[in-house]
N, C-alpha and C. Protein backbone atom coordinates (compact mmCIF):
# COMPACT_ATOMS: atom_id res chain seq x y z
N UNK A 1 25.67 50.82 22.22
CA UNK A 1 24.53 49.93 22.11
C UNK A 1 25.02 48.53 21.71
N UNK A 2 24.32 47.34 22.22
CA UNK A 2 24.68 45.97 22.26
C UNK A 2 24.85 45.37 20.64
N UNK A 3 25.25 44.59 20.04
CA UNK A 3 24.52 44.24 19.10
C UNK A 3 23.69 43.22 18.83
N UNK A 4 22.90 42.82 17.79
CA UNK A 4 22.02 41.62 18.45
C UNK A 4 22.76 40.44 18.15
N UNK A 5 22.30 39.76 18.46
CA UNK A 5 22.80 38.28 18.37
C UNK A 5 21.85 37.02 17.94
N UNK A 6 22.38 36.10 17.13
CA UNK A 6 21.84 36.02 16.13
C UNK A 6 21.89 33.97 16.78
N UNK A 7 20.69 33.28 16.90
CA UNK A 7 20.31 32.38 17.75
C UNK A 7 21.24 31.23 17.30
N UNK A 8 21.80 30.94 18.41
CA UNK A 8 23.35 29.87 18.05
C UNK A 8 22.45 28.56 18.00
N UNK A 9 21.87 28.17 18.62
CA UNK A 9 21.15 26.95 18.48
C UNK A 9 20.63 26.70 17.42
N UNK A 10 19.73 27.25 16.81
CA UNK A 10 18.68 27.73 15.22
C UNK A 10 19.85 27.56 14.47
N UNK A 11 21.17 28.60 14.30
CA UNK A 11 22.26 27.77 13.31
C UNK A 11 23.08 26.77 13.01
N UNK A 12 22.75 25.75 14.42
CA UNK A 12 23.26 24.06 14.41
C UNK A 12 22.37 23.63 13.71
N UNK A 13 21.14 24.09 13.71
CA UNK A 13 20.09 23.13 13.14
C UNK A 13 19.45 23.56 11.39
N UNK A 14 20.06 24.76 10.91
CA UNK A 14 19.82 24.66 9.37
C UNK A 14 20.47 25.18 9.14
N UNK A 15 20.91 25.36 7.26
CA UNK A 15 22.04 25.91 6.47
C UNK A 15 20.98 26.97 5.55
N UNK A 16 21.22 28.05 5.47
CA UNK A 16 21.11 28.78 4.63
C UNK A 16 21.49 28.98 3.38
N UNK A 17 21.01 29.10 2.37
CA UNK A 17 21.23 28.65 0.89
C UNK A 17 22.08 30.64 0.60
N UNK A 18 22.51 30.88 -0.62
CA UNK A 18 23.13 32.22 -0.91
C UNK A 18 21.60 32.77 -1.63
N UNK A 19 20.51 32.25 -1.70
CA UNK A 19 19.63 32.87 -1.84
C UNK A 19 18.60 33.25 -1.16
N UNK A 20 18.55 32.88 0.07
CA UNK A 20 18.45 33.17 1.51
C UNK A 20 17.46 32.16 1.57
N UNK A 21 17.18 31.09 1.00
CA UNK A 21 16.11 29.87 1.48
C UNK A 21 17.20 29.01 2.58
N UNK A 22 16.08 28.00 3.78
CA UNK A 22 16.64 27.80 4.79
C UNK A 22 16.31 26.36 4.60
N UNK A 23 17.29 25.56 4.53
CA UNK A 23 17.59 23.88 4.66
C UNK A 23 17.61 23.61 5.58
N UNK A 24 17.05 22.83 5.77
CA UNK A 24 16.86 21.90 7.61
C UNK A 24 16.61 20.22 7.25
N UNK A 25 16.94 19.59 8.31
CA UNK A 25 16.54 18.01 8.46
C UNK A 25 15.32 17.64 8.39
N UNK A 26 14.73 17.04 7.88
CA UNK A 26 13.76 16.10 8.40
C UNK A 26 13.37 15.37 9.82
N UNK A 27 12.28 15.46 10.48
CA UNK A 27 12.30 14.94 11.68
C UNK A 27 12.06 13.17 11.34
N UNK A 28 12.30 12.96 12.50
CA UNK A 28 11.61 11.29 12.31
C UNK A 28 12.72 9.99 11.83
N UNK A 29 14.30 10.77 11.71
CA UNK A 29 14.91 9.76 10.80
C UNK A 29 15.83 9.34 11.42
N UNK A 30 16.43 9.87 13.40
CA UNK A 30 17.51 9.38 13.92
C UNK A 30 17.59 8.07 14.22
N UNK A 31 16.09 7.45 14.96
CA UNK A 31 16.16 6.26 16.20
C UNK A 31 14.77 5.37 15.39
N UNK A 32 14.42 4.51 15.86
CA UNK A 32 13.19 3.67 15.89
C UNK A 32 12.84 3.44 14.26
N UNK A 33 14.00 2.94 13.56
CA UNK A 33 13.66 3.38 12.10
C UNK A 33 13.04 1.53 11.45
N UNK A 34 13.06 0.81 12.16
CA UNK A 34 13.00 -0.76 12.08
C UNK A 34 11.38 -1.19 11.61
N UNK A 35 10.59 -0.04 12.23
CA UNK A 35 9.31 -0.39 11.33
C UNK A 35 9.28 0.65 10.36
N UNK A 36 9.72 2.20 10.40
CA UNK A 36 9.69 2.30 8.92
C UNK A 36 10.05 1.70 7.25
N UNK A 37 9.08 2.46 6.25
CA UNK A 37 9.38 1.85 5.41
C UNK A 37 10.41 2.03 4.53
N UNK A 38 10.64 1.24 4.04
CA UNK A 38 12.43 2.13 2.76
C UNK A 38 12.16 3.01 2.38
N UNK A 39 11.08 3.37 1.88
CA UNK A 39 10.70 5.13 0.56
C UNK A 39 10.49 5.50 1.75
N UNK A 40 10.03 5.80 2.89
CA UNK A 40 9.80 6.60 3.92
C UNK A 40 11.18 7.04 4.50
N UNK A 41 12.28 6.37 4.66
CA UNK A 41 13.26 6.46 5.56
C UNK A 41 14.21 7.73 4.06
N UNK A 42 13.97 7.01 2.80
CA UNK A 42 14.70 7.13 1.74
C UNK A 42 14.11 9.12 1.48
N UNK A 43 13.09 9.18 2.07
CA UNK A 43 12.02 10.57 1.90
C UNK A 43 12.89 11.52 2.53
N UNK A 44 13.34 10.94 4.08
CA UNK A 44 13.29 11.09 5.40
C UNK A 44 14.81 11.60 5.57
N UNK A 45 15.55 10.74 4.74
CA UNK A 45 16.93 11.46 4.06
C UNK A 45 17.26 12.50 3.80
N UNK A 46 16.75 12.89 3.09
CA UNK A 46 16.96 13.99 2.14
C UNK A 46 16.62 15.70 3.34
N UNK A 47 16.97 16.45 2.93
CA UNK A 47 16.78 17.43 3.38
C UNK A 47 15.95 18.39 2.57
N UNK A 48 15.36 18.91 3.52
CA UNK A 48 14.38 19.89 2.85
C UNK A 48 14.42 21.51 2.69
N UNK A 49 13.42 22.53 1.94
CA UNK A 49 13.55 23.74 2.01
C UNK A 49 12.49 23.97 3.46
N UNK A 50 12.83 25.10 3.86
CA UNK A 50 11.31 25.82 4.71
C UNK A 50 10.25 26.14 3.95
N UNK A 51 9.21 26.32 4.73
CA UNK A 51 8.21 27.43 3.92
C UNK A 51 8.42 28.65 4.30
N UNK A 52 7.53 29.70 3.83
CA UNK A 52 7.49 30.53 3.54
C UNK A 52 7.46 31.46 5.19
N UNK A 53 6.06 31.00 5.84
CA UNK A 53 5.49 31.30 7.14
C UNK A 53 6.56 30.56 8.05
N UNK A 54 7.12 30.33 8.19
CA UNK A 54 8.45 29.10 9.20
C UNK A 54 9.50 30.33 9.25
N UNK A 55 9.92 30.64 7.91
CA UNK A 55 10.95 31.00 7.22
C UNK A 55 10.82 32.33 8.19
N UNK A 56 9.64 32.79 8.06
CA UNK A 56 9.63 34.46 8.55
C UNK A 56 9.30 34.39 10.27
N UNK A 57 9.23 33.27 10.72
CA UNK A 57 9.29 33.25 12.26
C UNK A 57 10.85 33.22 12.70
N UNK A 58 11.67 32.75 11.53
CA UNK A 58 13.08 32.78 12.17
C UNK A 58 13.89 34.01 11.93
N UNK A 59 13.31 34.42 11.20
CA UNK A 59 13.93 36.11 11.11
C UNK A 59 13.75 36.74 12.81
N UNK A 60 13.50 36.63 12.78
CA UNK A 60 13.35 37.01 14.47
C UNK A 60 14.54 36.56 14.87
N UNK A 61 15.03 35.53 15.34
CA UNK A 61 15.94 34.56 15.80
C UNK A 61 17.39 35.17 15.43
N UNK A 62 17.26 35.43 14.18
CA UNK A 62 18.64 35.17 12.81
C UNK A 62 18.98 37.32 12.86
N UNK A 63 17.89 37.86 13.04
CA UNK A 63 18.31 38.82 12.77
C UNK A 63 18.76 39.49 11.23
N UNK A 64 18.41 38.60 10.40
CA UNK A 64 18.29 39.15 8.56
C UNK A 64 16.99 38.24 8.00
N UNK A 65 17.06 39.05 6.69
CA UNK A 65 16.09 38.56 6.09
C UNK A 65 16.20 37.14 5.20
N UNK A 66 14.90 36.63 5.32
CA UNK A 66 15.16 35.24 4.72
C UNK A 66 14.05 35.13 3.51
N UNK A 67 14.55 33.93 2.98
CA UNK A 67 13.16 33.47 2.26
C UNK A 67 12.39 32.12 1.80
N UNK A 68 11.13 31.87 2.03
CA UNK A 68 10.95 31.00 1.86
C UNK A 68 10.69 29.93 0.93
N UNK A 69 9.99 29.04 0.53
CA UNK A 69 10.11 27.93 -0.34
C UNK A 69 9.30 28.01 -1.90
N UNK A 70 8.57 29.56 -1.54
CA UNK A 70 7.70 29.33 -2.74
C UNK A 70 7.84 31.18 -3.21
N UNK A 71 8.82 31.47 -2.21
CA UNK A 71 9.06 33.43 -2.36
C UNK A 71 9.97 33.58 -3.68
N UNK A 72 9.64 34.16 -4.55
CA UNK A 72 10.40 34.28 -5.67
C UNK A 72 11.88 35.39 -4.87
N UNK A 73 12.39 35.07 -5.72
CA UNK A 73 14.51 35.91 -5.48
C UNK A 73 14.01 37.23 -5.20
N UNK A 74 12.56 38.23 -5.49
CA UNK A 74 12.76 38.97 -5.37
C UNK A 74 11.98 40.19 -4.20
N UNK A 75 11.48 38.56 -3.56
CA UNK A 75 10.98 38.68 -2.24
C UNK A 75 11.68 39.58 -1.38
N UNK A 76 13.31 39.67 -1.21
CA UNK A 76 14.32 39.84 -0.61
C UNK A 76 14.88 41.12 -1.01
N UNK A 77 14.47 42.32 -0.48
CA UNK A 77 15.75 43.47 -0.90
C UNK A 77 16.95 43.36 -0.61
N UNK A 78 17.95 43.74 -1.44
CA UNK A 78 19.39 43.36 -1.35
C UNK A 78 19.31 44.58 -0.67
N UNK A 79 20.42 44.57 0.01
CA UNK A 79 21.22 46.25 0.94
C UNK A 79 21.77 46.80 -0.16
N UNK A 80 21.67 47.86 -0.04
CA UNK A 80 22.75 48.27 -1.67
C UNK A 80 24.52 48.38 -0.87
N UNK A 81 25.28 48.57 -1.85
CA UNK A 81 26.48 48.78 -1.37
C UNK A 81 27.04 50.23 -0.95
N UNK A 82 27.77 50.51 -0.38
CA UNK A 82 28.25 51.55 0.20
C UNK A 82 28.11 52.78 -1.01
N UNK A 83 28.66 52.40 -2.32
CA UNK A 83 29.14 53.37 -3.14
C UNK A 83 28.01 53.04 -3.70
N UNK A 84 26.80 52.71 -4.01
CA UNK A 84 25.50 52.42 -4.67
C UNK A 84 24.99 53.52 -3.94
N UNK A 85 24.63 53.68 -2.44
CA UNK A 85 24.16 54.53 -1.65
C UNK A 85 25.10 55.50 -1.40
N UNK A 86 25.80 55.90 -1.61
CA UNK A 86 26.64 57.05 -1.98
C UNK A 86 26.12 58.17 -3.49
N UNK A 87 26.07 56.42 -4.36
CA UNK A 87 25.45 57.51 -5.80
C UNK A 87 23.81 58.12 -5.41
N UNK A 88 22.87 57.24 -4.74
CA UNK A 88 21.86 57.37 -4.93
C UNK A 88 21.62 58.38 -3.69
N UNK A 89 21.76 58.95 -2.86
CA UNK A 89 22.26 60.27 -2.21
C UNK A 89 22.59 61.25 -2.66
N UNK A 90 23.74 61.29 -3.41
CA UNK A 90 24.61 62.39 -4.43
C UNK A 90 23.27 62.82 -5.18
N UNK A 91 22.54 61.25 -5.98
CA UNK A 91 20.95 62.22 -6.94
C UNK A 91 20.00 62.86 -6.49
N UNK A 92 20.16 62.22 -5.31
CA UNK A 92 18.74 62.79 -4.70
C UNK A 92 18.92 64.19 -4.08
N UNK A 93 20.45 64.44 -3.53
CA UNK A 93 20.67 65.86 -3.44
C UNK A 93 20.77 66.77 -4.11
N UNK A 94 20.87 66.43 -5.57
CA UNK A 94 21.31 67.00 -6.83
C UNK A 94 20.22 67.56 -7.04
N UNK A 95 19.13 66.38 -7.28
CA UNK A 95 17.42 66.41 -7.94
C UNK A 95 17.15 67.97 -6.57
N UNK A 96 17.51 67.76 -4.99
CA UNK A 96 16.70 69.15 -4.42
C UNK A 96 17.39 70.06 -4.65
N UNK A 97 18.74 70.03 -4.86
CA UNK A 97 19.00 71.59 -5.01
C UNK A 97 18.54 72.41 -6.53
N UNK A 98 18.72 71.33 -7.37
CA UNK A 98 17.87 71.74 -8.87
C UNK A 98 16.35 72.26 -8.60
N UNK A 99 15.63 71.10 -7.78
CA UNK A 99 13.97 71.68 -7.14
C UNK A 99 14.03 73.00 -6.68
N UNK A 100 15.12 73.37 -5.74
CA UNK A 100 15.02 74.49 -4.70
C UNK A 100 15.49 75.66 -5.10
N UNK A 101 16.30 75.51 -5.87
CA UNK A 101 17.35 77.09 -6.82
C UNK A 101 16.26 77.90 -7.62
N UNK A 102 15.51 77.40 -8.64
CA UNK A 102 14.52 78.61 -8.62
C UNK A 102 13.94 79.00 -7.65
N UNK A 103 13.18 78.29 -6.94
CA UNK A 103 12.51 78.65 -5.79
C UNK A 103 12.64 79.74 -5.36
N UNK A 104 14.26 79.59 -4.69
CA UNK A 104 14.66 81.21 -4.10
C UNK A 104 15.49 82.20 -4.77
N UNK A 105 15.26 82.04 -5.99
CA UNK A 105 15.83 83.13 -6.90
C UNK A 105 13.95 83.75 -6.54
N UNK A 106 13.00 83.17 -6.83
CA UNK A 106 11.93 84.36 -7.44
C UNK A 106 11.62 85.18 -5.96
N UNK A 107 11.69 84.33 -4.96
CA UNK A 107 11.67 85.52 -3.87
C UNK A 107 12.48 86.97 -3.59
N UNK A 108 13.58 86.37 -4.44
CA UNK A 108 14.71 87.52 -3.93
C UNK A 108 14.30 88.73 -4.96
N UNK A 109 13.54 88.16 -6.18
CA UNK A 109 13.31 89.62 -7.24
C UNK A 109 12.29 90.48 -6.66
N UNK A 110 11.53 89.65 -5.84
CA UNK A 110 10.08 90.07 -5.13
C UNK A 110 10.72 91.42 -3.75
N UNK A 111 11.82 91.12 -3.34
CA UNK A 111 12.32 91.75 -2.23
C UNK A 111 12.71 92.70 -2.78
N UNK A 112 13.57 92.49 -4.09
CA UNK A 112 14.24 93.52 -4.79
C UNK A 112 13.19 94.85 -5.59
N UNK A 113 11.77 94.42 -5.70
CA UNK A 113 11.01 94.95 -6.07
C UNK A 113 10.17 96.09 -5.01
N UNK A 114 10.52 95.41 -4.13
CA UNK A 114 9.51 96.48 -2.35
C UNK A 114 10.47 96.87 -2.24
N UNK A 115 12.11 96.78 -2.57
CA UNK A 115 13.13 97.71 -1.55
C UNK A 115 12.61 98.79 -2.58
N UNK A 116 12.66 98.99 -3.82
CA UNK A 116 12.51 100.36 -4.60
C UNK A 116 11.33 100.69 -4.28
């Protein structure tokens, strides 16, 4: 199976922060800047965060999860790590065979009771 691919164009045009918010340019600030005003151009500088609704149209594009400008850190599930999901497997198999071991002990006394 292919894998996806993740929109080369969309990543010329913003930087992703390590907390998964998405920085992009400002429009309006390459050409024709002679009638803008200084605090406008000076605004126009700067780079900005996404929002929130933007943010989650490019997940599509990007192929991971993002977040946007007003999503708290914990908007975002982390993947756990290999050996995180290794432990949390190991419990959860642990927790059924502990569930399941009485279980089929009381059937077997029940069998042991009709064979006599």
């Amino acid at each position: 199976m292919s894998k996806n691919k993740s929109h080369k164009g969309l990543l010329k045009r913003i930087r992703i922060s390590k907390t998964g918010k998405i920085r992009h340019k400002s429009a309006n600030f390459k050409h024709l800047r002679s009638h803008k005003s200084g605090q406008r151009l000076r605004r126009l500088r700067k780079g900005s965060y996404m929002a929130s609704a933007d943010s989650k149209r490019l997940e599509k594009l990007l192929f991971r999860r993002l977040r946007g400008r007003t999503q708290p850190r914990a908007a975002i599930r982390k993947s756990p790590s290999p050996a995180e999901s290794k432990a949390r497997k190991e419990a959860k198999a642990a927790a059924l065979a502990a569930t399941t071991a009485p279980a089929k002990a009381a059937p077997a006394k029940k069998t042991a009771k009709a064979a006599k």
